[in-house]
Protein backbone atom coordinates (compact mmCIF):
# COMPACT_ATOMS: atom_id res chain seq x y z
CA UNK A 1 -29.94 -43.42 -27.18
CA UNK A 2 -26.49 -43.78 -28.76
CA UNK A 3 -24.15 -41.29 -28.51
CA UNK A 4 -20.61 -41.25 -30.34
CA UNK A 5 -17.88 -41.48 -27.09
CA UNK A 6 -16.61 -37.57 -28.39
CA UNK A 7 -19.88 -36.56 -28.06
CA UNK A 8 -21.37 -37.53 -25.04
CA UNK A 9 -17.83 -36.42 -23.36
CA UNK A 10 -18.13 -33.18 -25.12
CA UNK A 11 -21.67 -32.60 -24.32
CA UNK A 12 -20.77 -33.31 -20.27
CA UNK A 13 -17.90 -30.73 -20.37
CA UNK A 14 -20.65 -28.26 -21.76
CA UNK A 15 -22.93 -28.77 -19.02
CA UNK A 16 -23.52 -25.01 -17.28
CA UNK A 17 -24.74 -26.99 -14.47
CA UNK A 18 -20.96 -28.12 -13.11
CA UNK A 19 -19.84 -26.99 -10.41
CA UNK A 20 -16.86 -24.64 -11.97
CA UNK A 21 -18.39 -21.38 -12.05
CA UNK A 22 -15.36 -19.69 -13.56
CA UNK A 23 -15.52 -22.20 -16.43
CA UNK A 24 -19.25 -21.80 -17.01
CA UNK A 25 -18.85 -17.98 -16.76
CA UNK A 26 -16.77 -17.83 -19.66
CA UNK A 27 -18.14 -19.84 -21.18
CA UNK A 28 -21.42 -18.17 -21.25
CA UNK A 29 -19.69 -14.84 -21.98
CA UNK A 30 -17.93 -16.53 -25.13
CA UNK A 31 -21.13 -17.58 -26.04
CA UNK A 32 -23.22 -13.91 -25.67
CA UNK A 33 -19.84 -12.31 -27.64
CA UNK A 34 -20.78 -14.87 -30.54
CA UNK A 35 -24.43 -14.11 -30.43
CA UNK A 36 -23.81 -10.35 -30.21
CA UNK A 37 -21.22 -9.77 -32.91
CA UNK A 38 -24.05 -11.72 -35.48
CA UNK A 39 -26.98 -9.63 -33.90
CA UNK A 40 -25.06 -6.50 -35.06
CA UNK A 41 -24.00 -7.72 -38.17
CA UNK A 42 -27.50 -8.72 -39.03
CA UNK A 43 -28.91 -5.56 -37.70
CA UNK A 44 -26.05 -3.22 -39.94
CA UNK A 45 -26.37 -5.01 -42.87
CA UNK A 46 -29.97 -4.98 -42.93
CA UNK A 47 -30.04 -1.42 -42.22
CA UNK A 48 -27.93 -0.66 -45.01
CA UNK A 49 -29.86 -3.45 -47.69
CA UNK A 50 -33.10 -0.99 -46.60
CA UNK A 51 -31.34 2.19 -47.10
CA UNK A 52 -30.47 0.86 -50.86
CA UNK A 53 -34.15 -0.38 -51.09
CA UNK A 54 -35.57 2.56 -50.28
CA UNK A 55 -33.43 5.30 -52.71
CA UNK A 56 -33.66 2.26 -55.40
CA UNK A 57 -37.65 2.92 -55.08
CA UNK A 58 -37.03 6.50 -55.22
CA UNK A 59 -34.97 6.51 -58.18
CA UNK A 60 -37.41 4.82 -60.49
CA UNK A 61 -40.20 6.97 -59.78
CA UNK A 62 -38.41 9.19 -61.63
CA UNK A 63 -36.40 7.40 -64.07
CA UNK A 64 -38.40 4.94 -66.48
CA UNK A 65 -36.80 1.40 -66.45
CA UNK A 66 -34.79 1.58 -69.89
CA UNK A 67 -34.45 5.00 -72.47
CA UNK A 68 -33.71 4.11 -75.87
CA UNK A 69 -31.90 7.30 -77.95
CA UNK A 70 -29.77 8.28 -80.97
CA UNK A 71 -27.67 9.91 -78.57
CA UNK A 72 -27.68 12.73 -76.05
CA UNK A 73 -30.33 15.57 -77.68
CA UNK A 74 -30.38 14.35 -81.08
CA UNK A 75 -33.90 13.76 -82.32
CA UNK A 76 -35.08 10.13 -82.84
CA UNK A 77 -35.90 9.71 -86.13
CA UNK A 78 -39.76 7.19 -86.66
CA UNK A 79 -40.35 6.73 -83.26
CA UNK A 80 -43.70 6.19 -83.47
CA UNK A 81 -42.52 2.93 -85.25
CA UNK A 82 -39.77 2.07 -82.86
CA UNK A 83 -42.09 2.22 -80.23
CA UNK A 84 -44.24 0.05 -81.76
CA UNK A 85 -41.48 -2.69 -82.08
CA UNK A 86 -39.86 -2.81 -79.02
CA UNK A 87 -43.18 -2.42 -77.34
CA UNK A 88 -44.04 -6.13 -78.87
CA UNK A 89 -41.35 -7.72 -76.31
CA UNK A 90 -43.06 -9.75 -73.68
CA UNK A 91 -41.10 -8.19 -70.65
CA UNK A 92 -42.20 -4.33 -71.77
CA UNK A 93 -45.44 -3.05 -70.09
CA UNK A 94 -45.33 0.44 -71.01
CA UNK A 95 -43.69 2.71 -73.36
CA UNK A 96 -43.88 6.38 -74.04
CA UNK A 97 -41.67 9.38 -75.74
CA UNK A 98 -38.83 12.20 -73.97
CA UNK A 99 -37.39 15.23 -74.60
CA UNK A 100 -34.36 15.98 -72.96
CA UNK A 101 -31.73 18.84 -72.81
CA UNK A 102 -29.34 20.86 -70.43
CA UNK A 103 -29.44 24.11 -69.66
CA UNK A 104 -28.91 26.42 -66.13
CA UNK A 105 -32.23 27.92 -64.04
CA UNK A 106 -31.35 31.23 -62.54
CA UNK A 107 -32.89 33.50 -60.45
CA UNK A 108 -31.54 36.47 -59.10
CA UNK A 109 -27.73 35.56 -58.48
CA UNK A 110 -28.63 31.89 -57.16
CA UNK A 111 -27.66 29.77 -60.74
CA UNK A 112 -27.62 25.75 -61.17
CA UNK A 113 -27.21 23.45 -63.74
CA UNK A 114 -30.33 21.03 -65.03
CA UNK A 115 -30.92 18.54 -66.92
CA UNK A 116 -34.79 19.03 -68.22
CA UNK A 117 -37.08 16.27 -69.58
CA UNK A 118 -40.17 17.02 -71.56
CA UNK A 119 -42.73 14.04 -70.92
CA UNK A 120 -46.45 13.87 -71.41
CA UNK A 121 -48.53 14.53 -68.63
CA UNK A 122 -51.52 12.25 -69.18
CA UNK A 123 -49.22 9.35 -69.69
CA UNK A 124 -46.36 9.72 -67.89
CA UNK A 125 -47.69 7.15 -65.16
CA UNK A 126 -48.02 4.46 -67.38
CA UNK A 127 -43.63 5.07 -67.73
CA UNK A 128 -43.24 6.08 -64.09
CA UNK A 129 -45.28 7.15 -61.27
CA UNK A 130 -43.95 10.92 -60.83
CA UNK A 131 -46.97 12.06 -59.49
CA UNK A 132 -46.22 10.12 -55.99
CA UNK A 133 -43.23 11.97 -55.73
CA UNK A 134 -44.89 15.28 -55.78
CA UNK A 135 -44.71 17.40 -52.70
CA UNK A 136 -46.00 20.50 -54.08
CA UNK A 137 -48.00 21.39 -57.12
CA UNK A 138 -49.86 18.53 -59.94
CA UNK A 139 -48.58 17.26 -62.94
CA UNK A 140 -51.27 18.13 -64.41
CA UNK A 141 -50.40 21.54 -64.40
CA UNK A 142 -47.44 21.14 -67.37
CA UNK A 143 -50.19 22.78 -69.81
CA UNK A 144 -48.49 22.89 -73.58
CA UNK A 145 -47.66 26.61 -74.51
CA UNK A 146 -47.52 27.81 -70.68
CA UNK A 147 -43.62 26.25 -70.31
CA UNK A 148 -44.28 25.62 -66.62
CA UNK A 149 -41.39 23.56 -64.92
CA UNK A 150 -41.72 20.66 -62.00
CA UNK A 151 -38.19 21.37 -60.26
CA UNK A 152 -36.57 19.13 -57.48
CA UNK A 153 -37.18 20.11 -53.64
CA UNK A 154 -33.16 20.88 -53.69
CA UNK A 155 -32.87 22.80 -56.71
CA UNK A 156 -36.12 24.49 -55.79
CA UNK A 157 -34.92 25.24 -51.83
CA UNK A 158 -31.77 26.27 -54.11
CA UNK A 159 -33.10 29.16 -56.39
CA UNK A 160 -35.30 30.21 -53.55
CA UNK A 161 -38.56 29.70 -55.44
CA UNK A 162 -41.79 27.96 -54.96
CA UNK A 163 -45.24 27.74 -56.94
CA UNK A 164 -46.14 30.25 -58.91
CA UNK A 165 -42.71 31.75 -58.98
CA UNK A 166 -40.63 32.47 -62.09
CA UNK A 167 -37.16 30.90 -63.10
CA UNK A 168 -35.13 32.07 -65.86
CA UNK A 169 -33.57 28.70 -68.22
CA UNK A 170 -30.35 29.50 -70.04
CA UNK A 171 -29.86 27.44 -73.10
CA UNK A 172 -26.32 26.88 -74.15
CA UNK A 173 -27.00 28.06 -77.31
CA UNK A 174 -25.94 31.68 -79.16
CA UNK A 175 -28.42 33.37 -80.35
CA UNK A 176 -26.90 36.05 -82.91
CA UNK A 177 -29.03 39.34 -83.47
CA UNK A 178 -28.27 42.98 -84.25
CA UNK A 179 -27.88 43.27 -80.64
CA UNK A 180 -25.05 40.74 -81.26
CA UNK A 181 -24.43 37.41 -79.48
CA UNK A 182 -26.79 36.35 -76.92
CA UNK A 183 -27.63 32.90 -75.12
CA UNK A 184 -31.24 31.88 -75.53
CA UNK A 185 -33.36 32.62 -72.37
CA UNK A 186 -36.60 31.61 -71.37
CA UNK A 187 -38.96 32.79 -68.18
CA UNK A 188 -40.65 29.20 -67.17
CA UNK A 189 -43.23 29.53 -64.07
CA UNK A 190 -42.66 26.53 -61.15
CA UNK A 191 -46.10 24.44 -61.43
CA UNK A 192 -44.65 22.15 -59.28
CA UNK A 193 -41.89 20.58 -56.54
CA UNK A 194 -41.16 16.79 -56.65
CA UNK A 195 -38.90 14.98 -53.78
CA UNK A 196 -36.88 11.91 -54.52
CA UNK A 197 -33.59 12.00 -52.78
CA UNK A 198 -30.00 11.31 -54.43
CA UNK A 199 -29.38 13.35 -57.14
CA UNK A 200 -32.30 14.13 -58.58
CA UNK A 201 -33.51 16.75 -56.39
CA UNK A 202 -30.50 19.29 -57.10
CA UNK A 203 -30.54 18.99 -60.88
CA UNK A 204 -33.84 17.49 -62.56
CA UNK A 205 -36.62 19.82 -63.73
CA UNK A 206 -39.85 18.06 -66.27
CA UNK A 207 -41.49 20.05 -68.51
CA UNK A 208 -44.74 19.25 -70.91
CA UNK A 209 -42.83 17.43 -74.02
CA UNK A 210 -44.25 19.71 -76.63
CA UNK A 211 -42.95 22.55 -74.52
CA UNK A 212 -39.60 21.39 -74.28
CA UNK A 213 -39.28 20.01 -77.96
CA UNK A 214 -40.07 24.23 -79.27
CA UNK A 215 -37.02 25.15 -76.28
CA UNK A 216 -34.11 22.47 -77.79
CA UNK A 217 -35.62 22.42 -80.98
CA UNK A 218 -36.29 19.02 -82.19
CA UNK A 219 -38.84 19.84 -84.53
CA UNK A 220 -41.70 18.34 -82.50
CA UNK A 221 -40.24 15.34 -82.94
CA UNK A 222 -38.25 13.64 -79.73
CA UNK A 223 -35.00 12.62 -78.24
CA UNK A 224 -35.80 9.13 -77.28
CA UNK A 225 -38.65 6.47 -75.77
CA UNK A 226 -39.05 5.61 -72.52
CA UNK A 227 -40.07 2.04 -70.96
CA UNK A 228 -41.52 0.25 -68.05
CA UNK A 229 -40.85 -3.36 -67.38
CA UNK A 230 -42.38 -5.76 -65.50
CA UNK A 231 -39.60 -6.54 -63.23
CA UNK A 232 -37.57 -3.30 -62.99
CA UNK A 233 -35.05 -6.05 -61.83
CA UNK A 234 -35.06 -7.38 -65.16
CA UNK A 235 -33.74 -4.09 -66.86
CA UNK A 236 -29.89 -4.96 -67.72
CA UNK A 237 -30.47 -8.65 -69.43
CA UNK A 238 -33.75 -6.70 -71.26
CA UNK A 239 -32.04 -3.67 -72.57
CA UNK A 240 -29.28 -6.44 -73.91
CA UNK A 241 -32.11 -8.09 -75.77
CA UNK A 242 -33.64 -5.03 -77.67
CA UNK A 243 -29.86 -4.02 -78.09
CA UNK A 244 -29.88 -7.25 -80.19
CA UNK A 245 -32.90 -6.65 -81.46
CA UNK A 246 -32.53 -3.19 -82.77
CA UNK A 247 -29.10 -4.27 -84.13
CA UNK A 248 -27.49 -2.02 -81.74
CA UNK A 249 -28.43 1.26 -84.42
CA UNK A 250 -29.90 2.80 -80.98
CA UNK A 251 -28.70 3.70 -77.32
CA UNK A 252 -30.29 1.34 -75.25
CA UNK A 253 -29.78 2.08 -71.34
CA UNK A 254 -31.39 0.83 -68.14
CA UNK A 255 -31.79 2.31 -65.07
CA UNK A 256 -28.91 0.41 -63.43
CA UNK A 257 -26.45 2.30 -66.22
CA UNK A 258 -27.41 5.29 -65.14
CA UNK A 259 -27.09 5.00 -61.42
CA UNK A 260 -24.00 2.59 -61.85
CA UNK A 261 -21.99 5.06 -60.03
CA UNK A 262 -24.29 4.66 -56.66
CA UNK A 263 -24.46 1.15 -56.55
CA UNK A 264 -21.18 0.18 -57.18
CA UNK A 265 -20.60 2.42 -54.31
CA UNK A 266 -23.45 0.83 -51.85
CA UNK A 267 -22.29 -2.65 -52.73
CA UNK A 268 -18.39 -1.95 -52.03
CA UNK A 269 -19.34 -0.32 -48.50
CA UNK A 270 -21.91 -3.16 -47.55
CA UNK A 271 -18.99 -5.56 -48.42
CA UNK A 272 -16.29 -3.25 -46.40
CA UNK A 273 -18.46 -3.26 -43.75
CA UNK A 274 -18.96 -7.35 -43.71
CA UNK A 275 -15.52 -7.91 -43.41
CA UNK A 276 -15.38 -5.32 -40.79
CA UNK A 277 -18.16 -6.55 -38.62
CA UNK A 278 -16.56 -9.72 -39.56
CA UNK A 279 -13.45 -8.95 -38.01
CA UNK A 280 -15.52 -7.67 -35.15
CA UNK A 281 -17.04 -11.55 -34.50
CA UNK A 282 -13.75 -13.10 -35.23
CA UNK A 283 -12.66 -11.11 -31.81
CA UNK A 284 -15.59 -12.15 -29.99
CA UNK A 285 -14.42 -15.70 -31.15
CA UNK A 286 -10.96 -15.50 -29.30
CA UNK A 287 -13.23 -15.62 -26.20
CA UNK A 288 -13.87 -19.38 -27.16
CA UNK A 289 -10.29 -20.10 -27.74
CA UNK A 290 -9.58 -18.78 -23.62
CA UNK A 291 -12.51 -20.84 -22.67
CA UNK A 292 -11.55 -24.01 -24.31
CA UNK A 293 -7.86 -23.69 -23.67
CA UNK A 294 -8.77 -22.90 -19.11
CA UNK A 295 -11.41 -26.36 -19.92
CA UNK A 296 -7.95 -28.25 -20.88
CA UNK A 297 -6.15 -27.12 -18.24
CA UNK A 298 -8.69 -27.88 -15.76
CA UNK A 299 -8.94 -31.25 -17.85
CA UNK A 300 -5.34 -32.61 -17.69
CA UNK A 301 -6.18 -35.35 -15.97
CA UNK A 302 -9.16 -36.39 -17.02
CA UNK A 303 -7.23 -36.43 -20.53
CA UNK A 304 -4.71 -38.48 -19.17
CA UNK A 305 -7.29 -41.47 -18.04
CA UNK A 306 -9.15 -41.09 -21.59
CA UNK A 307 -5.54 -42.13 -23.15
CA UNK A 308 -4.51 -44.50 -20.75
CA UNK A 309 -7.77 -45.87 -21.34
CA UNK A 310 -7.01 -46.19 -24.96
CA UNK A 311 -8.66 -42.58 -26.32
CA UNK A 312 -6.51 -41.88 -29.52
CA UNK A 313 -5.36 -38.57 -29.81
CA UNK A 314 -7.71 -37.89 -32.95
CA UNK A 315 -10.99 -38.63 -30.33
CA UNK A 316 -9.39 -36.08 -27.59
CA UNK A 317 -9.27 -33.66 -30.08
CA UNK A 318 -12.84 -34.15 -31.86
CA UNK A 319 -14.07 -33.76 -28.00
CA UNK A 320 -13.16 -30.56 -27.63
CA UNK A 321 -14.02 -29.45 -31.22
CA UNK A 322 -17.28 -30.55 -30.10
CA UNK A 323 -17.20 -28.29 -27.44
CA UNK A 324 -16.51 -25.50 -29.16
CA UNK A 325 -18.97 -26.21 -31.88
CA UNK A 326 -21.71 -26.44 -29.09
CA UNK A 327 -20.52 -23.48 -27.42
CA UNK A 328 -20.67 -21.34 -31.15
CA UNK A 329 -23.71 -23.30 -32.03
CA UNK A 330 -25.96 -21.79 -29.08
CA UNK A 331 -24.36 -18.29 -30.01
CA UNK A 332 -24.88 -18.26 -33.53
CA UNK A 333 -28.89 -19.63 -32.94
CA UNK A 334 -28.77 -17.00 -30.36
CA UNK A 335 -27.66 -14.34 -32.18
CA UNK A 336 -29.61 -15.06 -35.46
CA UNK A 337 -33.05 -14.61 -33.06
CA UNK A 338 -31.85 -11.71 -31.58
CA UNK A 339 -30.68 -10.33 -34.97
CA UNK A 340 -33.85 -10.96 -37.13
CA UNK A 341 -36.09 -9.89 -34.45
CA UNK A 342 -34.36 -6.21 -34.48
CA UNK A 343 -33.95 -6.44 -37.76
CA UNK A 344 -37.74 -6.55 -38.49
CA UNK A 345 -38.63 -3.87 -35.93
CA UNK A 346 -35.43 -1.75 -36.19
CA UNK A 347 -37.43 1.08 -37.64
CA UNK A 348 -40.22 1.30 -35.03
CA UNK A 349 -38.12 1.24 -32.16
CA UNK A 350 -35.76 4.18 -33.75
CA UNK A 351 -38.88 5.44 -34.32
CA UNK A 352 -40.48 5.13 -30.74
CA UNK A 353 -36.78 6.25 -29.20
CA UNK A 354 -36.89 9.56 -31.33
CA UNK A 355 -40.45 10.33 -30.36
CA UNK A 356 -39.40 9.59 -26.25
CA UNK A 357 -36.45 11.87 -26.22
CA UNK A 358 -37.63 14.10 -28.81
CA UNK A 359 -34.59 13.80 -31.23
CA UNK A 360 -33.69 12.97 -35.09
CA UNK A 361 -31.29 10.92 -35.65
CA UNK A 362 -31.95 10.80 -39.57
CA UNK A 363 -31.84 14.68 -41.64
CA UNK A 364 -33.94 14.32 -44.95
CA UNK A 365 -31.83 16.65 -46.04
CA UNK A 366 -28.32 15.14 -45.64
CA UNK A 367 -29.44 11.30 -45.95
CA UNK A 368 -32.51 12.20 -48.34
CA UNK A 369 -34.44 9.27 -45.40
CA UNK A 370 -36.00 10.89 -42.14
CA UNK A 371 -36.05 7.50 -40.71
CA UNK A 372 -34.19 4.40 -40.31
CA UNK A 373 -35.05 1.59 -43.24
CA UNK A 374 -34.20 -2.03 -42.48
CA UNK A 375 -34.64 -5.23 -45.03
CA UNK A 376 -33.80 -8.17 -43.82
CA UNK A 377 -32.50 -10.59 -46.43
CA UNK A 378 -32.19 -14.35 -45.45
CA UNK A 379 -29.41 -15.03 -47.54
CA UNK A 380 -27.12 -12.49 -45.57
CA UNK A 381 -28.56 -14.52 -42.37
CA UNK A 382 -27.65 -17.37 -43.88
CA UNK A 383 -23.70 -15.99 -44.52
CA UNK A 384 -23.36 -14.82 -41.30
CA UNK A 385 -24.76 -17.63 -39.71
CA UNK A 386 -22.38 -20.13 -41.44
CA UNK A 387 -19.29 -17.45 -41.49
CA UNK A 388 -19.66 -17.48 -37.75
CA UNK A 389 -19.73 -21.06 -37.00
CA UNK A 390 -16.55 -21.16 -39.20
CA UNK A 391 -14.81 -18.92 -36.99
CA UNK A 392 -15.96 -20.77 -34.28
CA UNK A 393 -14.74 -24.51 -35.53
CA UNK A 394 -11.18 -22.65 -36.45
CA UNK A 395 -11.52 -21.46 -32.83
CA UNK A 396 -11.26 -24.98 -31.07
CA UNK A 397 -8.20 -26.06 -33.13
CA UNK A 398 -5.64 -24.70 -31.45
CA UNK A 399 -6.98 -25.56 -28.12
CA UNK A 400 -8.46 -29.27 -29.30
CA UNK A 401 -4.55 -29.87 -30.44
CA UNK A 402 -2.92 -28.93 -27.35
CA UNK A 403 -5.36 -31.57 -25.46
CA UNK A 404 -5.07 -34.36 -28.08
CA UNK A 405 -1.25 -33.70 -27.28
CA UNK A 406 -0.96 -34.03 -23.83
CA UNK A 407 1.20 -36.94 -22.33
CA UNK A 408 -0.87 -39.44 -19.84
CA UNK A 409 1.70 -40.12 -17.40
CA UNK A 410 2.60 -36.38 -16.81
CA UNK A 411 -1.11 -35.72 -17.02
CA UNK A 412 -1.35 -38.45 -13.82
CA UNK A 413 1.59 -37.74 -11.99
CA UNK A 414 0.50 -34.08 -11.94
CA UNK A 415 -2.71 -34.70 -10.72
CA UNK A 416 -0.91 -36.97 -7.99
């Protein structure tokens, strides 16, 4: 079969079988740095793409995919009827009313601030599945008239309470008597403990909706409507649409809005620590610069016959280039296996570790995940993949020019 002349050279000099051990050492070591630094990268970056999964799945189960409002605890005037509209677009699967309002739970001299929502038990599913998040306690339990609360694990562990137990909610709100000025108080019993990680735990409490409309006083009305989607995904280009649609009278926000703060902080640490891990493989690289710069050395003469024999200096250099690229080639393949298969059983082994030795590496309660997500996305295997055999072609420059510039008569005499 025909081979281009820089190939088959290049190819040869690649051979582990030669008899220069040194050579082939480093070589091989050049190539295991390569295929290391992308089996870490993989491994971190699909650790971190799980850890986002995971508290993204967490988040909605609590927070329907878009709220539409007049604005924070003003009562939404028909909407019954805007309901009924934006429930007509294609992309909206489910929509159902809120109450919301702030206030502080207290008890004893333990005090926090939370945000309630009122929501209908029978169909608060169809908005978001709060029921799976439920440690403690049913839903079903939010009776109207008995004002029982559903707190987060956090704020719960918190106050000190559990079910059955009595909080006291303090309405920022003066109530003026003959006593004089007071702020409205209400005794609510805990019906219930949910546990969803982030931020929801310290400072979310649900109440039955008819329940919380009589406590902020909307009149029985409500403060907005909630809605499911069929791709959660789809939530910013959809709330833009019923924006439009609405002629932007109403608040329309997704989920994404609301946890903006989060993600924007995920994504700028999984793109620090790219160019980190990046920076990380780039120094694994320099091992293929040493190995192709000792292979010229060793190749002076050898050089120096290829251009008396009429090589031009542009085929010396694509032989080494080859080199190199063969050399980061079998690293980067090498490391891509190694990184997708710990990738997709990261968690089991961290798993099987803990279990042998009897550890935790993961505290639900400071990274709201006992244990170690992964989610391996082929499009980051894909960046990594080509980002390394980058660095490895810009590796064999430096080296590929020094042989392309080597002189054949001092190449021959020196070998003499």
């Amino acid at each position: 079969m025909f081979r281009p002349f820089f190939l088959f050279i290049g190819t040869r000099y690649t051979n582990f079988k030669r008899r220069d051990h040194f050579i082939t050492f480093i070589s091989i070591v050049s190539m295991l740095g390569i295929a290391l630094g992308i089996t870490v990268l993989i491994t971190v970056l699909s650790v971190m793409n799980g850890f986002t999964k995971e508290i993204r799945a967490r988040i909605l189960s609590v927070t329907p995919h878009v709220m539409i409002n007049e604005g924070w605890g003003e009562p939404l005037k028909d909407w019954q009827g805007l309901a009924k509209q934006v429930s007509g677009h294609p992309d909206v699967e489910a929509v159902g009313p809120y109450v919301d309002g702030q206030g502080m739970l207290t008890r004893g001299r333990e005090v926090r601030g939370v945000v309630i929502k009122g929501v209908d038990p029978d169909a608060i599913d169809a908005v978001f599945p709060l029921h799976s998040t439920l440690k403690a306690g049913k839903v079903e339990d939010l009776q109207p008239g008995k004002f029982g609360v559903v707190l987060g694990s956090y704020l719960a562990k918190t106050l000190g309470v559990n079910i059955g137990d009595m909080v006291t909610l303090v309405i920022p709100e003066i109530n003026v008597s003959m006593m004089g000025a007071a702020p409205r108080l209400k005794r609510l019993p805990v019906v219930g403990i949910f546990e969803v990680g982030y931020v929801y735990d310290s400072g979310f409490a649900f109440m039955h909706i008819q329940d919380a409309a009589k406590i902020f006083k909307t009149q029985d009305g409500v403060t907005g409507i909630q809605l499911r989607l069929k791709d959660p995904f789809a939530a910013p280009r959809i709330a833009k649409e019923l924006h439009e649609k609405l002629h932007g009278f109403y608040n329309v926000i997704d989920w994404t809005v609301l946890n903006s703060a989060y993600f924007s902080a995920v994504k700028m640490e999984k793109t620090m620590m790219f160019f980190t891990l990046i920076m990380i493989l780039a120094i694994a690289v320099f091992n293929l610069i040493s190995t192709l710069v000792m292979v010229v050395t060793d190749k002076r003469a050898d050089i120096g016959v290829l251009r008396a024999l009429g090589a031009s200096a542009r085929k010396i250099m694509a032989i080494f280039i080859c080199q190199g690229a063969i050399i980061g080639l079998i690293g980067t393949i090498l490391g891509v296996v190694m990184g997708v298969a710990l990738s997709l059983n990261v968690t089991d082994l961290v798993a099987t570790i803990e279990r042998a030795f009897r550890v935790k590496f993961l505290s639900a309660d400071v990274y709201f995940i006992s244990f170690l997500p992964s989610d391996l996305q082929y499009a980051d295997v894909l960046l990594i993949a080509a980002s390394a055999m980058v660095l490895s072609l810009l590796a064999t420059i430096h080296p590929a020019w020094r042989a392309a510039n080597v002189q054949p008569a001092e190449a021959l005499r020196h070998d003499a």
